[in-house]
N, C-alpha and C. Protein backbone atom coordinates (compact mmCIF):
# COMPACT_ATOMS: atom_id res chain seq x y z
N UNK A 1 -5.38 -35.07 37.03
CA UNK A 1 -4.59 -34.15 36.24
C UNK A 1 -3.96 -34.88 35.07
N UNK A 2 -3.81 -34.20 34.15
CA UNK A 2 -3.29 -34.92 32.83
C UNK A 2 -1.66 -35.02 32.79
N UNK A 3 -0.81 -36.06 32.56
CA UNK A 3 0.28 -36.23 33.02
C UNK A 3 1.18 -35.24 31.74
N UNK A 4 2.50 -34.73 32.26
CA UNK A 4 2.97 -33.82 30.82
C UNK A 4 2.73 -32.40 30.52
N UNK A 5 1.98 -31.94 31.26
CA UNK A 5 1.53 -30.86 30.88
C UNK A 5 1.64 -29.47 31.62
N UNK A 6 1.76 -30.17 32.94
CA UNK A 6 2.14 -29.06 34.04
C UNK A 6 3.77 -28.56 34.16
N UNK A 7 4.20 -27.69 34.44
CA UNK A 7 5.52 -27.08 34.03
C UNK A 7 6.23 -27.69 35.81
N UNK A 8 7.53 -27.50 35.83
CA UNK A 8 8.43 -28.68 37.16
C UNK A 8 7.80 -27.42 38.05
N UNK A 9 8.01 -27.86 38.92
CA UNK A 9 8.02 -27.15 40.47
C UNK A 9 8.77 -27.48 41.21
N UNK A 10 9.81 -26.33 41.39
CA UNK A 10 10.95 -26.69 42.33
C UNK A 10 11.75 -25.79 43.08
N UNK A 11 13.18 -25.91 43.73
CA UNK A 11 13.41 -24.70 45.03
C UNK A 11 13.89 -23.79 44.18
N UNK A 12 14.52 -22.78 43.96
CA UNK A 12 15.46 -22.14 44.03
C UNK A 12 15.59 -20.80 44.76
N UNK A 13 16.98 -20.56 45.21
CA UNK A 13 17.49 -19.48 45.64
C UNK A 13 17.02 -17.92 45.23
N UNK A 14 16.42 -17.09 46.01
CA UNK A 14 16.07 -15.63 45.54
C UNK A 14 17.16 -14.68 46.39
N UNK A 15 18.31 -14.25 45.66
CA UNK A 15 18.41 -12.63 46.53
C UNK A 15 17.90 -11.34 46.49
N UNK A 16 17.57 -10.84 47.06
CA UNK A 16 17.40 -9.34 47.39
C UNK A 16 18.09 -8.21 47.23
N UNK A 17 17.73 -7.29 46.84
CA UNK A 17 18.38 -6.40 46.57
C UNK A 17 19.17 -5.84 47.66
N UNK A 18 19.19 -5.92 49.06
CA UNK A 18 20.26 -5.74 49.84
C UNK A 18 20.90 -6.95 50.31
N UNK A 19 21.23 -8.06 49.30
CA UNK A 19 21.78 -9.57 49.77
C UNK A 19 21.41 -10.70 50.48
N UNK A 20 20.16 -10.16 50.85
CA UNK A 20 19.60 -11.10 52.05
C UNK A 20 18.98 -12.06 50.84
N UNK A 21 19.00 -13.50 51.07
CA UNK A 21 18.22 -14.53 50.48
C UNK A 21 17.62 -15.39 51.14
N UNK A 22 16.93 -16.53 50.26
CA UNK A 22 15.99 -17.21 51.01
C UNK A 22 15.55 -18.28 49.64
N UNK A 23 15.32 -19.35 50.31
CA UNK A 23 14.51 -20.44 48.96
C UNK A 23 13.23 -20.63 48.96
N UNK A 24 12.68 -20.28 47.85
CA UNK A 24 11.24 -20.89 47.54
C UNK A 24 11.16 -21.89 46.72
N UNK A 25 10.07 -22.34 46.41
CA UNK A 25 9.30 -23.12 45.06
C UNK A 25 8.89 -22.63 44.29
N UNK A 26 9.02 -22.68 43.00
CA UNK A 26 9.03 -22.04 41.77
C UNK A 26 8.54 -22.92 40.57
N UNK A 27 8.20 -22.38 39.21
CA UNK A 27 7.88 -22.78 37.99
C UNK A 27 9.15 -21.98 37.73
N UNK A 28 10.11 -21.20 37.63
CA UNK A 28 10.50 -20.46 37.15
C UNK A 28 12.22 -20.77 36.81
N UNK A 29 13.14 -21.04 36.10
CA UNK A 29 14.49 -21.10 36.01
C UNK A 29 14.48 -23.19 35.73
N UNK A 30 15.29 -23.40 36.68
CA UNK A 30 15.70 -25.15 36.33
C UNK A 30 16.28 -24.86 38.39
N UNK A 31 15.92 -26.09 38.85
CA UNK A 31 16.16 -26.46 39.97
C UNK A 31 17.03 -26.06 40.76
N UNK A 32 18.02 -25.55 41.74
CA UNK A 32 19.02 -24.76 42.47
C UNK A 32 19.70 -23.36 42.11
N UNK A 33 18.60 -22.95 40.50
CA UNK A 33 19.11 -21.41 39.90
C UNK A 33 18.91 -20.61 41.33
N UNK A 34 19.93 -19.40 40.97
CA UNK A 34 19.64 -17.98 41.81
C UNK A 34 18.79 -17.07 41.08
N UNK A 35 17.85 -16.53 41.72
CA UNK A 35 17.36 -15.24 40.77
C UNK A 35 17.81 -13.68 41.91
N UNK A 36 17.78 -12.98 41.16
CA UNK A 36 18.36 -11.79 42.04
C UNK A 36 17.90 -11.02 41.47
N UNK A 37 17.02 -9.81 42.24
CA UNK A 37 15.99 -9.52 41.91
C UNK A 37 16.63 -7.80 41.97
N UNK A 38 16.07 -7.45 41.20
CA UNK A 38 16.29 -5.78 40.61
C UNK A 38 15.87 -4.97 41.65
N UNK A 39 14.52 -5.20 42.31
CA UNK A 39 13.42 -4.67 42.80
C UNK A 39 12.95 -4.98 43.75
N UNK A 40 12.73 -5.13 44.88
CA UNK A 40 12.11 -5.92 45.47
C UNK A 40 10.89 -4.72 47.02
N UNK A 41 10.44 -5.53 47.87
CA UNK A 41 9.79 -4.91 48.87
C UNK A 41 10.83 -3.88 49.89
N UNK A 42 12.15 -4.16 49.91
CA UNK A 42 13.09 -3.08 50.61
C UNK A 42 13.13 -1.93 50.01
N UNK A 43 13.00 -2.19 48.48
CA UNK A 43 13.53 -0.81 47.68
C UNK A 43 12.86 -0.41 47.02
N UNK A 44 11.92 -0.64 47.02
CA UNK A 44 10.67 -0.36 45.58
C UNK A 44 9.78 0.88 46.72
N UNK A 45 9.74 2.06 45.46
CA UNK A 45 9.12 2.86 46.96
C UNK A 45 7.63 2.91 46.98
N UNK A 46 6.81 1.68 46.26
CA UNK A 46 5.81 1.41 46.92
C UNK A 46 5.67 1.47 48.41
N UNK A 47 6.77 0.05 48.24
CA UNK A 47 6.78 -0.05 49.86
C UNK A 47 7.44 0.56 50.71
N UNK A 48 8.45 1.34 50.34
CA UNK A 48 9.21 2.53 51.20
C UNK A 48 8.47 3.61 51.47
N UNK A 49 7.60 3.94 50.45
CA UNK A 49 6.88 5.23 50.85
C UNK A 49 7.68 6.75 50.69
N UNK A 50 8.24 5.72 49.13
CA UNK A 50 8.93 7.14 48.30
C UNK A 50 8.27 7.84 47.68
N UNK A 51 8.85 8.97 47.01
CA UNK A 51 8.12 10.29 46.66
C UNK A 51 8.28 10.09 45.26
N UNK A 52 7.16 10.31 44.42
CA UNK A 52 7.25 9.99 43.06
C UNK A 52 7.09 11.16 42.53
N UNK A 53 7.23 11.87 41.31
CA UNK A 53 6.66 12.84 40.25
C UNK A 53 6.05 12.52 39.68
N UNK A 54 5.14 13.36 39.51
CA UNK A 54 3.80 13.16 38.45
C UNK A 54 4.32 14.41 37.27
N UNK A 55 4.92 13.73 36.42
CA UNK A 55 4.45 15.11 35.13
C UNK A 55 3.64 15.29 34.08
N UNK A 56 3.24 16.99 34.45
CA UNK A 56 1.87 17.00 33.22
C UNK A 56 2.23 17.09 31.97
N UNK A 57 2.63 16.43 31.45
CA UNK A 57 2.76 16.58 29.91
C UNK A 57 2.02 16.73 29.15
N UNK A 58 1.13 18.42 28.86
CA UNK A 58 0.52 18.32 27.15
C UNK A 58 -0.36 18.78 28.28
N UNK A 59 -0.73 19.16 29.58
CA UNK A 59 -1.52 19.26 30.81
C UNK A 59 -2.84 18.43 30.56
N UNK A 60 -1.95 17.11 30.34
CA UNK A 60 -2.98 15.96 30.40
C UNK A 60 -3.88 15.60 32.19
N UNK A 61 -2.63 15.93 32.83
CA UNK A 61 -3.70 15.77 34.42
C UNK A 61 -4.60 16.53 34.48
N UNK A 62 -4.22 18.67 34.24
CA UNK A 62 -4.94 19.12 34.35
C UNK A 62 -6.47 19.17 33.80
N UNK A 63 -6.40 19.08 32.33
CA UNK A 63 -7.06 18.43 31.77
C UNK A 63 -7.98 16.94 32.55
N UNK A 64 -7.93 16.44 33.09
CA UNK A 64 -8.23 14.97 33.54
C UNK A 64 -9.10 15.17 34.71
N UNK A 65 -8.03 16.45 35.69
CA UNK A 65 -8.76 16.62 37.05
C UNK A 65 -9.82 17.47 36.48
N UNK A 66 -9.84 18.55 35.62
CA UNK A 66 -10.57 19.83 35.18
C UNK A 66 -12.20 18.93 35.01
N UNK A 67 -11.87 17.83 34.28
CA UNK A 67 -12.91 16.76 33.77
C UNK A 67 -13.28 15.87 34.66
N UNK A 68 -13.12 15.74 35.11
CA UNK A 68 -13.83 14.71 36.97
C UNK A 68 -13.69 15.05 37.88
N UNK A 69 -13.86 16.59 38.21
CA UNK A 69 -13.37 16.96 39.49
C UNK A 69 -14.65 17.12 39.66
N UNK A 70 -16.09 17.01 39.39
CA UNK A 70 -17.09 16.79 39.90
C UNK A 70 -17.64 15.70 40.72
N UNK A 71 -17.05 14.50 40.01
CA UNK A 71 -17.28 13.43 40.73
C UNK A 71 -16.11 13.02 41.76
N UNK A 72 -16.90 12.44 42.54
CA UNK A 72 -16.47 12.07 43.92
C UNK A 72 -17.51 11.79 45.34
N UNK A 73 -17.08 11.75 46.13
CA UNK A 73 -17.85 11.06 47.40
C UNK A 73 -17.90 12.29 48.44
N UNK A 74 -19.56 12.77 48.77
CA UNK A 74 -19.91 13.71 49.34
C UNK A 74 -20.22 13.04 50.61
């Protein structure tokens, strides 16, 4: 590897959006930073398996489904 060129790798502190933390290794901040995260796997309702809205604006879906609702898996 070429010396200089690779960015540090080191711990720092992550909290969670309900307080819970934990240390990883990182490229990211300068050595013992906290990052505290907006978002994470507790609250993001990917992973909750929240309910989102879809709005048609301009009835761009309808439009969209109207146009590929042929294709699909028989």
């Amino acid at each position: 590897m070429k010396p200089e060129i690779h960015p540090q790798y080191h711990t720092v502190k992550v909290v969670m959006t309900d307080g819970s933390e934990f240390e990883t290794r990182t490229t990211w901040g300068q050595s013992g930073d906290t990052l505290r995260l907006d978002i994470d796997p507790k609250s993001h309702p990917a992973w909750t398996g929240g309910s989102q809205q879809l709005l048609d604006r301009g009835g761009r879906v309808s439009r969209f489904q109207k146009k590929f609702s042929g294709l699909g898996l028989k």
